[in-house]
C-alpha atoms as a PDB file:
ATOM      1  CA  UNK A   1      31.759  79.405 129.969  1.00  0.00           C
ATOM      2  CA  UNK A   2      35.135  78.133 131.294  1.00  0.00           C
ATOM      3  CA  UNK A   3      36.318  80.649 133.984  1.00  0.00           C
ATOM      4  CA  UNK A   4      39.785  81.848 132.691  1.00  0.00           C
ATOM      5  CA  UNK A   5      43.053  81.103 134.342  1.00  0.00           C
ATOM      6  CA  UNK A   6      44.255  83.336 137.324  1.00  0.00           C
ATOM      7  CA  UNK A   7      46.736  85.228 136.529  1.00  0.00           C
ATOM      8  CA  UNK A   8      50.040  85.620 138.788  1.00  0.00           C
ATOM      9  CA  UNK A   9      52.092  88.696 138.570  1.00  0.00           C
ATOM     10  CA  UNK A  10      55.228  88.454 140.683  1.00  0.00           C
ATOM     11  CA  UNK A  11      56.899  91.172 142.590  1.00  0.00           C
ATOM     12  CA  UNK A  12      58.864  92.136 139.530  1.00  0.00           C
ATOM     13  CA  UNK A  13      55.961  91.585 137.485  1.00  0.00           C
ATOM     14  CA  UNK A  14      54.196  94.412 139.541  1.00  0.00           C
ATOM     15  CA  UNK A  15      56.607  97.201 140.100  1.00  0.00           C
ATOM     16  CA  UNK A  16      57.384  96.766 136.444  1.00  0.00           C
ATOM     17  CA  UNK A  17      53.349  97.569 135.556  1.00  0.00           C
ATOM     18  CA  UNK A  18      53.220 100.325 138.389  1.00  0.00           C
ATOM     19  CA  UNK A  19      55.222 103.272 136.907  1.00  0.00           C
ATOM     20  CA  UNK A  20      55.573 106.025 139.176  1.00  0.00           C
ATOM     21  CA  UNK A  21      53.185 108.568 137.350  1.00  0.00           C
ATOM     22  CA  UNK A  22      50.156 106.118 136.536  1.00  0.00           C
ATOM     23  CA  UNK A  23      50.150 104.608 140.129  1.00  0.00           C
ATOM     24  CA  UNK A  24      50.302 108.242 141.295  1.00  0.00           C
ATOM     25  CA  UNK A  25      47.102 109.246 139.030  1.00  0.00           C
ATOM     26  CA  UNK A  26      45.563 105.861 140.274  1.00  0.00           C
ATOM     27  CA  UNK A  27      45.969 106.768 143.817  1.00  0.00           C
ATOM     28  CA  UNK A  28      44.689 110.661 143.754  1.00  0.00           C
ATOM     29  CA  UNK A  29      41.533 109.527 141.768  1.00  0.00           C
ATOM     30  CA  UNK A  30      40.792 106.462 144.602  1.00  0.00           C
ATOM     31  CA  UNK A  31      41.203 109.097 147.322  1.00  0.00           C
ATOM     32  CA  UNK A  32      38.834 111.381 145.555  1.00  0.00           C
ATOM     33  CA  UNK A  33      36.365 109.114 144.919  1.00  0.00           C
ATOM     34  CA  UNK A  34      37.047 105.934 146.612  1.00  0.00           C
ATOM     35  CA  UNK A  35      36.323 102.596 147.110  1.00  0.00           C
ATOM     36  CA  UNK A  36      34.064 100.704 149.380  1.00  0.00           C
ATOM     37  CA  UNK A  37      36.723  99.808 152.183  1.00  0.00           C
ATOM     38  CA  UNK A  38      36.330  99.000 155.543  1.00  0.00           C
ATOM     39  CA  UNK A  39      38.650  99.289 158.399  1.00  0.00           C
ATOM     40  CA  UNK A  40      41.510  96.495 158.378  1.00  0.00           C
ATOM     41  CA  UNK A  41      40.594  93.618 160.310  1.00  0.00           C
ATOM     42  CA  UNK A  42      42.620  91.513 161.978  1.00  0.00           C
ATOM     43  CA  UNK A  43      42.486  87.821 163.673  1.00  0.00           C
ATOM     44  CA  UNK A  44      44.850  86.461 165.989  1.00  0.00           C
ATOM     45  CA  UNK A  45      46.365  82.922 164.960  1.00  0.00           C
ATOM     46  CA  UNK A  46      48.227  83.000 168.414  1.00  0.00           C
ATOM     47  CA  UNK A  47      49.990  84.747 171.041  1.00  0.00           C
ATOM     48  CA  UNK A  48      52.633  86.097 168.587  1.00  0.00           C
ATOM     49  CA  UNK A  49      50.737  85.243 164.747  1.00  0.00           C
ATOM     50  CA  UNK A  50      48.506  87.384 163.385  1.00  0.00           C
ATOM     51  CA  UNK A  51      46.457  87.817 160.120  1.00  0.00           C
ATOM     52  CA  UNK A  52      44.804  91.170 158.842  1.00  0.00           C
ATOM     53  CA  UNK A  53      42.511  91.424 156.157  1.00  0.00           C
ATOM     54  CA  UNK A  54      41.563  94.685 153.966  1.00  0.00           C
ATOM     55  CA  UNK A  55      39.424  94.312 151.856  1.00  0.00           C
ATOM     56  CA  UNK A  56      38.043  96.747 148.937  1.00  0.00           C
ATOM     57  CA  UNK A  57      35.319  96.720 146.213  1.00  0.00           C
ATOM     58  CA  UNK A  58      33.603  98.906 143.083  1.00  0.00           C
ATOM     59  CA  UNK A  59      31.791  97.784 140.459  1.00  0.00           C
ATOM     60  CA  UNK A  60      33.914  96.092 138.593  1.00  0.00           C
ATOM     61  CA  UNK A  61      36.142  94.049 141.073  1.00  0.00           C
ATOM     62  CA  UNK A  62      36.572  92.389 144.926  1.00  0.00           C
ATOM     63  CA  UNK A  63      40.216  92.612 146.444  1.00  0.00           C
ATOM     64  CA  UNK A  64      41.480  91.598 149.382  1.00  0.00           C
ATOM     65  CA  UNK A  65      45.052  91.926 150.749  1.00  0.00           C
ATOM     66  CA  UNK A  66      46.070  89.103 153.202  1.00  0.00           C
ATOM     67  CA  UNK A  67      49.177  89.739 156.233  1.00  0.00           C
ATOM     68  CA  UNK A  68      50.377  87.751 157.976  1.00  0.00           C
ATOM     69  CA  UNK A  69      52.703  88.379 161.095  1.00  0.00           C
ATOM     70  CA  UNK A  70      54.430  85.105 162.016  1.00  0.00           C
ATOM     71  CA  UNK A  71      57.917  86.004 164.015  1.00  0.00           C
ATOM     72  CA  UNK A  72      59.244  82.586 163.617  1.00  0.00           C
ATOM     73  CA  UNK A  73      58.736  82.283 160.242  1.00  0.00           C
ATOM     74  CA  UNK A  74      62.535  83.542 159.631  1.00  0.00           C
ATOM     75  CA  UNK A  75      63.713  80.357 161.766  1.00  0.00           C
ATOM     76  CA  UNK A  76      61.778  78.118 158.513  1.00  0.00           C
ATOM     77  CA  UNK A  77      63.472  80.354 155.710  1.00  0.00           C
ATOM     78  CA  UNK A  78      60.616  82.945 155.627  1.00  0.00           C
ATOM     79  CA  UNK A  79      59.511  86.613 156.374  1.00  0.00           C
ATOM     80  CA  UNK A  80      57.872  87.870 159.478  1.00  0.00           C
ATOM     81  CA  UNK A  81      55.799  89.853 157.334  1.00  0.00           C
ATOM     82  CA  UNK A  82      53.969  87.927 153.896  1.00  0.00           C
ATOM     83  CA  UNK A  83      51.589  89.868 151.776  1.00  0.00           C
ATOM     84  CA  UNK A  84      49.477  88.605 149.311  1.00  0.00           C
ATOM     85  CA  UNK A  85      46.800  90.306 147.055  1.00  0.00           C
ATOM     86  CA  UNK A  86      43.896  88.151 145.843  1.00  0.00           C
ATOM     87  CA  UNK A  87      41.881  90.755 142.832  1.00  0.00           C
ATOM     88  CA  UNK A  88      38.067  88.924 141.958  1.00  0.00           C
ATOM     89  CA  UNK A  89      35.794  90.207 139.420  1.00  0.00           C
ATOM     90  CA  UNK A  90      32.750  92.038 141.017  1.00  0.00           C
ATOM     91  CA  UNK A  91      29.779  90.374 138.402  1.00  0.00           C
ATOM     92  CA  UNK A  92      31.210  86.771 138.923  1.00  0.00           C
ATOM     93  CA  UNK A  93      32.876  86.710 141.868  1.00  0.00           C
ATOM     94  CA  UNK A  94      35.274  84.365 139.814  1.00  0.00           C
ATOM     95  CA  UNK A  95      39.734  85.039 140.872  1.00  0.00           C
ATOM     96  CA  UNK A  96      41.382  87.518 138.272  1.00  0.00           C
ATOM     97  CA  UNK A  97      44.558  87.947 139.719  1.00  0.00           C
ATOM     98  CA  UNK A  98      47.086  87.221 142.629  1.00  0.00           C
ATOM     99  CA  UNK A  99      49.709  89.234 142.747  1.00  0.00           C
ATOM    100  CA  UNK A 100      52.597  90.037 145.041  1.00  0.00           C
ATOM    101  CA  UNK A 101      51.869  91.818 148.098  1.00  0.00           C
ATOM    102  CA  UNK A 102      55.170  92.999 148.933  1.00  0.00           C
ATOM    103  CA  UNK A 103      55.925  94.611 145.562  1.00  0.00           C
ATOM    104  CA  UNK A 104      52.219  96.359 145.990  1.00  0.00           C
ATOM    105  CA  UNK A 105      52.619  97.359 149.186  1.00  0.00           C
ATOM    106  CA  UNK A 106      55.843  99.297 149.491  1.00  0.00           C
ATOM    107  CA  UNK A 107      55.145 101.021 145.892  1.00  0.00           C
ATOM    108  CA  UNK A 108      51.318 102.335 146.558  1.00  0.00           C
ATOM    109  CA  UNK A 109      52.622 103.680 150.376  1.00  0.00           C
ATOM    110  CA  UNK A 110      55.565 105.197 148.374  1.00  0.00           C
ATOM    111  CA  UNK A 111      53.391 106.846 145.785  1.00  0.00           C
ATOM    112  CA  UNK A 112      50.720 108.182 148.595  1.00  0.00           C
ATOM    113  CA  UNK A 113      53.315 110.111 150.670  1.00  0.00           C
ATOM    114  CA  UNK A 114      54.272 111.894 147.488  1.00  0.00           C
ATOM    115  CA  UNK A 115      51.167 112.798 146.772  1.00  0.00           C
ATOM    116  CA  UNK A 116      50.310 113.842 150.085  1.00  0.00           C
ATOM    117  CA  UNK A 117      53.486 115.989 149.332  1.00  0.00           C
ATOM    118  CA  UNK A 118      52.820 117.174 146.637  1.00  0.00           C
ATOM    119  CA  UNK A 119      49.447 118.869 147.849  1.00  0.00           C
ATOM    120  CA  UNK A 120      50.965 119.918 151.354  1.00  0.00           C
ATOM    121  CA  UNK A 121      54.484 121.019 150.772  1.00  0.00           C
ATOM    122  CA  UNK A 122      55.880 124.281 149.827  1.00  0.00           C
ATOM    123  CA  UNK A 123      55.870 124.496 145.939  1.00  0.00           C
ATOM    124  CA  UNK A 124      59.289 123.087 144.060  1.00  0.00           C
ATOM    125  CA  UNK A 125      60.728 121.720 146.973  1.00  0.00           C
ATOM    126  CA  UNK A 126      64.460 121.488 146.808  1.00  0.00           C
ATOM    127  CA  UNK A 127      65.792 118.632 149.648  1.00  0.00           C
ATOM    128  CA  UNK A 128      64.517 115.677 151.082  1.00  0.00           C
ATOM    129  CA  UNK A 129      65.791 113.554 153.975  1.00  0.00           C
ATOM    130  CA  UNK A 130      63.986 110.090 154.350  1.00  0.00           C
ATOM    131  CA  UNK A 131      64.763 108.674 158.160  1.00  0.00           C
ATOM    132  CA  UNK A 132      64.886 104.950 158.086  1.00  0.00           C
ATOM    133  CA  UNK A 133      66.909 102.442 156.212  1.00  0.00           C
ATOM    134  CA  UNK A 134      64.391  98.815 156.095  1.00  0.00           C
ATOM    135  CA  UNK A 135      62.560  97.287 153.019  1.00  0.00           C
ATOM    136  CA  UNK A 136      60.457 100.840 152.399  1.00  0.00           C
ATOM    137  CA  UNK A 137      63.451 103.479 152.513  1.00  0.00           C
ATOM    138  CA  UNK A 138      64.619 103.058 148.674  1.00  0.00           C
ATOM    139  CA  UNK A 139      61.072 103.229 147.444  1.00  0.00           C
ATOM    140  CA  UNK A 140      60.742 106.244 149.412  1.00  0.00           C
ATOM    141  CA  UNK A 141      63.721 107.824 147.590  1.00  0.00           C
ATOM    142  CA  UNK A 142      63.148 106.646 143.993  1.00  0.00           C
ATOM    143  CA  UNK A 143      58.857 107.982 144.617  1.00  0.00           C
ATOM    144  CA  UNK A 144      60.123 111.455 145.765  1.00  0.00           C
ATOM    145  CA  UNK A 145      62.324 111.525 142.693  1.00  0.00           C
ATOM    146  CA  UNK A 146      60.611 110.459 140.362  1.00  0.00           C
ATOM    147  CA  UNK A 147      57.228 112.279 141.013  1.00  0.00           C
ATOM    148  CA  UNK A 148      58.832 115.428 142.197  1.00  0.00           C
ATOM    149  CA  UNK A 149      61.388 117.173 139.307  1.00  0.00           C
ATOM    150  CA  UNK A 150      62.023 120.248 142.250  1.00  0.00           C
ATOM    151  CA  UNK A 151      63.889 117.952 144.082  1.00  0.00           C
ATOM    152  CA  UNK A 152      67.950 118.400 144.070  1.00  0.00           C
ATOM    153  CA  UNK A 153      69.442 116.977 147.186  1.00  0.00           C
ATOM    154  CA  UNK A 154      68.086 113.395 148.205  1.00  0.00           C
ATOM    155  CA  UNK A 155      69.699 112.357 151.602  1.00  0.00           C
ATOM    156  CA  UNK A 156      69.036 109.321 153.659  1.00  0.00           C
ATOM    157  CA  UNK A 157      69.789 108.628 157.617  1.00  0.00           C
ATOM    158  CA  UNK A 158      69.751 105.845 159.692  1.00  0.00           C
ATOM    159  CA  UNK A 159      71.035 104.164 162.834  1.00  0.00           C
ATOM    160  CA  UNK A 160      72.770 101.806 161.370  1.00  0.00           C
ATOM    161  CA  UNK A 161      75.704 103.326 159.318  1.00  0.00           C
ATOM    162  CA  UNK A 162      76.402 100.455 157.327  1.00  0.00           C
ATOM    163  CA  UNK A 163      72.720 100.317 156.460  1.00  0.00           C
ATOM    164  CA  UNK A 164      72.321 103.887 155.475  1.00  0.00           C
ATOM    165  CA  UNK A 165      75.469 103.305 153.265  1.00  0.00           C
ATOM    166  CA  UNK A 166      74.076 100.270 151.525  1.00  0.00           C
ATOM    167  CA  UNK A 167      70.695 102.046 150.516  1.00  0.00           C
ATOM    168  CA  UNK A 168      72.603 104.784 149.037  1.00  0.00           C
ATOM    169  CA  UNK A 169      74.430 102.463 147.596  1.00  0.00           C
ATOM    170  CA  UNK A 170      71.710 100.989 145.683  1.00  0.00           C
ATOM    171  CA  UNK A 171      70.121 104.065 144.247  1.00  0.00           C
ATOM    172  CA  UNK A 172      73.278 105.496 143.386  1.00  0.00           C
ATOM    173  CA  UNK A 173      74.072 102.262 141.047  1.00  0.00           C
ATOM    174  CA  UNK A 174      70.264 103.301 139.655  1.00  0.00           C
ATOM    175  CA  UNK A 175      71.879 106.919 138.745  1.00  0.00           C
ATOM    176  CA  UNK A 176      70.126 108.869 141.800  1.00  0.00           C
ATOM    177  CA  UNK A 177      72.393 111.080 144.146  1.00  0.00           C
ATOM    178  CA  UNK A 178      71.792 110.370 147.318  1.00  0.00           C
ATOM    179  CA  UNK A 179      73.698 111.493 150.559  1.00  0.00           C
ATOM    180  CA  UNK A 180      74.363 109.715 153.609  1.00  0.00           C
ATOM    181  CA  UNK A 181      73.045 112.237 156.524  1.00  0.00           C
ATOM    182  CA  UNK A 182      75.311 111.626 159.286  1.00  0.00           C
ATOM    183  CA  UNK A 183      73.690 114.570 161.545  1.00  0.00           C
ATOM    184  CA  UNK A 184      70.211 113.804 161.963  1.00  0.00           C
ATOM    185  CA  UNK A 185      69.414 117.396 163.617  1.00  0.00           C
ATOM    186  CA  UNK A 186      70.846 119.306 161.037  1.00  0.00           C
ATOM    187  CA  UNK A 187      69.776 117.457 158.242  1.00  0.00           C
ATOM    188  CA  UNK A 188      65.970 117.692 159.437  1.00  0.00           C
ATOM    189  CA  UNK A 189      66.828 121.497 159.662  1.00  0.00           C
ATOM    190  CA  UNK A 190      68.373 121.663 156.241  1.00  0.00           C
ATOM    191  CA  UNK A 191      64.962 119.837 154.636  1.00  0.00           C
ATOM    192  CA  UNK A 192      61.950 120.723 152.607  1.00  0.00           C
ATOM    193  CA  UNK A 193      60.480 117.377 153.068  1.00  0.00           C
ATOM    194  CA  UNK A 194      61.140 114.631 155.837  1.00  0.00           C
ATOM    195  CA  UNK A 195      59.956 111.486 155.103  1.00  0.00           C
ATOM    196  CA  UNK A 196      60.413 108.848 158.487  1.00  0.00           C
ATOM    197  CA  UNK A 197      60.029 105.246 157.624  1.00  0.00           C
ATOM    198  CA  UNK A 198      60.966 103.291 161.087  1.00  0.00           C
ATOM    199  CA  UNK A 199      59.704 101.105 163.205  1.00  0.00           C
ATOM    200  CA  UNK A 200      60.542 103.585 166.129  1.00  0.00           C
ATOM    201  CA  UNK A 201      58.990 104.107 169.515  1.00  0.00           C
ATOM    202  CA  UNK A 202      61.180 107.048 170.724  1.00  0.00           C
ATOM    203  CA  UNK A 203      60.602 110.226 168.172  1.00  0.00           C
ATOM    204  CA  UNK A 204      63.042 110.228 165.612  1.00  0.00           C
ATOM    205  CA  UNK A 205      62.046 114.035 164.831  1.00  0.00           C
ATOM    206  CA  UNK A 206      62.061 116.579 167.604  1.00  0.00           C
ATOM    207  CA  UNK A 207      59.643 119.698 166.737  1.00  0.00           C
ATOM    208  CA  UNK A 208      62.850 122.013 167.854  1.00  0.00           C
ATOM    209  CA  UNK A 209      64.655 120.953 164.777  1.00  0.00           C
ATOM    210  CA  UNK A 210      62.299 121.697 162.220  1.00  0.00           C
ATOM    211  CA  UNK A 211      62.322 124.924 160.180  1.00  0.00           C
ATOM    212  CA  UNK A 212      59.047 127.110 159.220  1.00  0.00           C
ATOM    213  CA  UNK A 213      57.646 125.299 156.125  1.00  0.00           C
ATOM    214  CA  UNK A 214      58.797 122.070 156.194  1.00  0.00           C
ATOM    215  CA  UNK A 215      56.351 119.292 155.016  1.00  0.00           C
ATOM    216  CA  UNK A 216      56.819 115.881 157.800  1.00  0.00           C
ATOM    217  CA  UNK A 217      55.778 112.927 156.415  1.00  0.00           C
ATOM    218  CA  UNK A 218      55.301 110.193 158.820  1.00  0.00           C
ATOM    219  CA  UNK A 219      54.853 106.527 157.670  1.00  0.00           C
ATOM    220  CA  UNK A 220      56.301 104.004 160.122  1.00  0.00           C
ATOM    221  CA  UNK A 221      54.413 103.787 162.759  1.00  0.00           C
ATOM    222  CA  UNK A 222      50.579 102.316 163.059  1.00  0.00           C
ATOM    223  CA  UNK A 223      50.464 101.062 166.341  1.00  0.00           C
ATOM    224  CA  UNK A 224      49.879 102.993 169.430  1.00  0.00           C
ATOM    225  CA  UNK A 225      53.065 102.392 170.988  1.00  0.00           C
ATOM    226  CA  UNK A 226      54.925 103.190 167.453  1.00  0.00           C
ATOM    227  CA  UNK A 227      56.071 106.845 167.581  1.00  0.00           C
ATOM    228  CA  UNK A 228      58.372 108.829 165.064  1.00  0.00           C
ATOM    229  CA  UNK A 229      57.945 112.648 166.236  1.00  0.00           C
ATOM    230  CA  UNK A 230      57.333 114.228 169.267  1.00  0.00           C
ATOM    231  CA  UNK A 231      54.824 116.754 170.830  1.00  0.00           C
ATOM    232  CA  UNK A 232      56.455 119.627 170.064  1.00  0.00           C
ATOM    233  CA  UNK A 233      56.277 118.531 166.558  1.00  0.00           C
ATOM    234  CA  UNK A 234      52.649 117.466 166.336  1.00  0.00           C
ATOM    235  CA  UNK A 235      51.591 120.634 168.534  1.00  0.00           C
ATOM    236  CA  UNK A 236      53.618 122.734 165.258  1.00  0.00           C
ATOM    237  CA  UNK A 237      52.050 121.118 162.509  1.00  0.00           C
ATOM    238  CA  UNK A 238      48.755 121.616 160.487  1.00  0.00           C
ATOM    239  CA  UNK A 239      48.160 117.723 160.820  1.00  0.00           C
ATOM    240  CA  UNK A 240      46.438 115.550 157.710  1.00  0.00           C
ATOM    241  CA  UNK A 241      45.819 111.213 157.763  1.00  0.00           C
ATOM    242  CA  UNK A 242      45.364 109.349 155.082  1.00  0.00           C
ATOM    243  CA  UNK A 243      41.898 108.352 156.484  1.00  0.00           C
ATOM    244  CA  UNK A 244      40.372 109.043 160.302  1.00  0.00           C
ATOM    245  CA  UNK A 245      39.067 105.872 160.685  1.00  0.00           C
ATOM    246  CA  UNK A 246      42.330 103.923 159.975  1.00  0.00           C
ATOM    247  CA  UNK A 247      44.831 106.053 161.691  1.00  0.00           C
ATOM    248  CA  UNK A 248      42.785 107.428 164.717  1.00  0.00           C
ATOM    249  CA  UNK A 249      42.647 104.321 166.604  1.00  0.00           C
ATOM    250  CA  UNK A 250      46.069 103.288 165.254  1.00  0.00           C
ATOM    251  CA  UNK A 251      48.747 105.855 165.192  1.00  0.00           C
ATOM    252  CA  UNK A 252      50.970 106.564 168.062  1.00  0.00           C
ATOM    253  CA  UNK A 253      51.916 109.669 166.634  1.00  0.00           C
ATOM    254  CA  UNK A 254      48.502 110.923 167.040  1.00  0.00           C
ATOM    255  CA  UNK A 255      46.710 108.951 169.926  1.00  0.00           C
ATOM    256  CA  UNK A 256      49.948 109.469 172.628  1.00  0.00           C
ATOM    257  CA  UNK A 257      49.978 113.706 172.740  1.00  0.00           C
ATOM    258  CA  UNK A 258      45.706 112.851 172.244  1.00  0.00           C
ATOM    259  CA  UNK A 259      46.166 111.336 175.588  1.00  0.00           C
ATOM    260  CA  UNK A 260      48.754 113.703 176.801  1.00  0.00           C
ATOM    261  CA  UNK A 261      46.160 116.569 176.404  1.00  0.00           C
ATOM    262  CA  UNK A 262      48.977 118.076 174.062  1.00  0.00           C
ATOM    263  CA  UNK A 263      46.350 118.214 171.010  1.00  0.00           C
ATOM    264  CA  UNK A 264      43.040 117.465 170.779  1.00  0.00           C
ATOM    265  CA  UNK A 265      40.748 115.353 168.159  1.00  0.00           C
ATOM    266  CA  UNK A 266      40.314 119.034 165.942  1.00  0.00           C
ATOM    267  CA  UNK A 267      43.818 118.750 165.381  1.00  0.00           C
ATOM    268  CA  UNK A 268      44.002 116.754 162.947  1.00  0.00           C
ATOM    269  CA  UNK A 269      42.176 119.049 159.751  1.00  0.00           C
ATOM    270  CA  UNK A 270      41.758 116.804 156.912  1.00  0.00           C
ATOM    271  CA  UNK A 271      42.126 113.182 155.079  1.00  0.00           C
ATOM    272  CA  UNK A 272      43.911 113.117 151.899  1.00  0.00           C
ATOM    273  CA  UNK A 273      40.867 112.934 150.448  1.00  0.00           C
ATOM    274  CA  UNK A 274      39.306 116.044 151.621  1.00  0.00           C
ATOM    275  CA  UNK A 275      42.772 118.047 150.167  1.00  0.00           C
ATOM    276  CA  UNK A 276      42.681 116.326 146.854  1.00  0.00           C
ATOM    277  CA  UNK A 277      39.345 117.320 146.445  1.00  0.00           C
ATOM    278  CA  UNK A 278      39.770 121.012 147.577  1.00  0.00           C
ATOM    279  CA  UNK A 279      37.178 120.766 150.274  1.00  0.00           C
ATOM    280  CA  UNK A 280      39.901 121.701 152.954  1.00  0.00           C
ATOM    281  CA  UNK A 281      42.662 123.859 152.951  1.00  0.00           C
ATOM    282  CA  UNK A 282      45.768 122.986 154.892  1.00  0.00           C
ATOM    283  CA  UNK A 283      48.065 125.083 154.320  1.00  0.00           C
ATOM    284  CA  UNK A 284      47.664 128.939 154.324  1.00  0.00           C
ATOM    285  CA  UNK A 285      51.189 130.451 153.735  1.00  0.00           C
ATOM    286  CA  UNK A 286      55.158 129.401 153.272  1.00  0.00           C
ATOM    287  CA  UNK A 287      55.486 129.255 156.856  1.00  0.00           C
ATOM    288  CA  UNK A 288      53.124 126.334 158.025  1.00  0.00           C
ATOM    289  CA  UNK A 289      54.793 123.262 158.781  1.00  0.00           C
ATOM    290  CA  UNK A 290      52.437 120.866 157.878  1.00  0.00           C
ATOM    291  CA  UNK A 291      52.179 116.869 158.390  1.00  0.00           C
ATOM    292  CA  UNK A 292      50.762 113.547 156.141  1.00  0.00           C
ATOM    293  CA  UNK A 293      50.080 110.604 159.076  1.00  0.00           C
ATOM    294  CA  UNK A 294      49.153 107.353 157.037  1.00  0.00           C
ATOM    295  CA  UNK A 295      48.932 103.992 158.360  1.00  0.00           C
ATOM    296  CA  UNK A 296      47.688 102.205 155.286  1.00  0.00           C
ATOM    297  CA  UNK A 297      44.629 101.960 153.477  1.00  0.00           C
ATOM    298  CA  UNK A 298      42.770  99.147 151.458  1.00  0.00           C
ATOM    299  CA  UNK A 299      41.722 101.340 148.823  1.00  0.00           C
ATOM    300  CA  UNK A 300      45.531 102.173 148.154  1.00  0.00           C
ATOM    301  CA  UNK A 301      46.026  98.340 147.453  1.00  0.00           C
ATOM    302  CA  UNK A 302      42.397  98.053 145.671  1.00  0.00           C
ATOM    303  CA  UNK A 303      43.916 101.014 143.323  1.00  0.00           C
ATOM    304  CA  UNK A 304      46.984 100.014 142.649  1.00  0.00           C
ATOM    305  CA  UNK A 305      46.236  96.168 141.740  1.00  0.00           C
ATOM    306  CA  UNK A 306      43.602  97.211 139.028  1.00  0.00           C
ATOM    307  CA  UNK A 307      46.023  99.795 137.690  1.00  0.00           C
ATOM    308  CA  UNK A 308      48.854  96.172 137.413  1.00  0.00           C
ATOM    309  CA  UNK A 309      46.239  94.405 135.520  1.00  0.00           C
END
């Protein structure tokens, strides 16, 4: 039998076959019962190039996503950052699919921090404040909105004034409100949810500005030298990761006050998975401030690329 012809679903292709409340169903049932998926591997090319590899499998299918990190690639036209999503069939081991890395990538993290959110916040949040203006920022702000009707102030900060301006910009032309937060404190203070998507290695998010309740979501970083909030804020919050054995050895946020004796290891209560599936409780009354820490996980990807096809 012939094997059939790969399909290739563009960036477009895929956000247009990810809608907002399918992916999010997707996800939740992958967390709760997920995937074979090792850790993330990754293979230097060179003193600056890197590739990683995640990898995921079930019974019906074999994906892979493939990064690669090449700085120079911008002085040839390119990205620093190309992501590509190969999706095999499990019986055959015959290509299915390649689809567009990019496209997956910023949608499934979008999607998981809402429904990290959505299980850790205070019910009907009313205001959001995402921190960060690069590629993820806008998905960020169209997720939250779309998966989360509560939601009636949408505000956006960033260093970068002209930047912040521009991403309102865009989702305002898309017919969502969204402010441009010019005081970072008191925005923080005025928020339900925080979302920070940087690239930072100073906090971004002091634990003295946030108010009893708020829900922190923390997405940038995923290196140990990454960090987007600060003890005081870690020591404060009722802390949940997407998975221990991605964002342990990964996440600045976590390893840095680990180190500083600030918390310790039984800080950190759950994985997403454990919430979803009721096993742990995080949070016990409308006071807790409580936190989502995710680096990334192949069985996000492995989800969301079966749910395009």
């Amino acid at each position: 039998m012939p094997t059939p012809p790969l399909r290739l679903l563009s960036d477009a292709d895929v956000h247009a076959a990810l809608p907002w409340p399918a992916l999010a169903r997707a996800l939740e049932a992958a967390f709760v019962a997920p995937p074979a998926s090792p850790v993330r591997t990754a293979h230097a090319l060179s003193d600056t190039d890197s590739l990683l590899l995640m990898p995921a499998w079930d019974a019906a299918a074999i994906g892979v996503k493939l990064v690669t990190v090449i700085p120079t690639a911008i002085a040839q036209g390119g990205r620093t950052v190309e992501a590509t999503y190969l999706l095999l069939d499990r019986t055959t081991g015959a290509p299915v699919a390649l689809l567009d890395g990019e496209a997956l990538t910023v949608r499934r993290t979008a999607a998981t921090s809402v429904i990290a959110a959505r299980a850790l916040a205070r019910p009907n949040p009313r205001t959001l404040l995402v921190i960060g203006t690069g590629r993820l920022a806008p998905w960020m702000l169209r997720a939250y909105a779309a998966l989360m009707p509560s939601l009636e102030r949408l505000m956006v900060w960033g260093r970068n004034e002209d930047s912040t301006t521009g991403v309102a910009t865009e989702l305002r032309a898309e017919g969502l409100t969204v402010e441009v937060a010019r005081d970072r404190p008191a925005a923080v203070g005025a928020a339900d949810i925080v979302s920070c998507v940087t690239t930072a290695t100073t906090p971004v998010v002091l634990g003295e500005w946030l108010r009893d309740g708020v829900h922190l979501d923390l997405v940038g970083g995923f290196t140990p030298e990454m960090r987007e909030s600060d003890d005081a804020a870690i020591a404060r919050a009722r802390v949940v990761v997407d998975t221990r054995a991605g964002a342990m050895p990964t996440a600045g946020d976590l390893l840095q006050p680990l180190a500083a004796g600030v918390i310790a290891e039984s800080h950190v209560l759950a994985e997403l998975g454990e919430v979803l599936r009721g096993t742990v409780r995080v949070r016990r009354d409308a006071r807790d401030i409580t936190m989502f820490k995710s680096v990334g996980h192949a069985l996000e990807d492995f989800a969301a690329a079966q749910l395009a096809l």
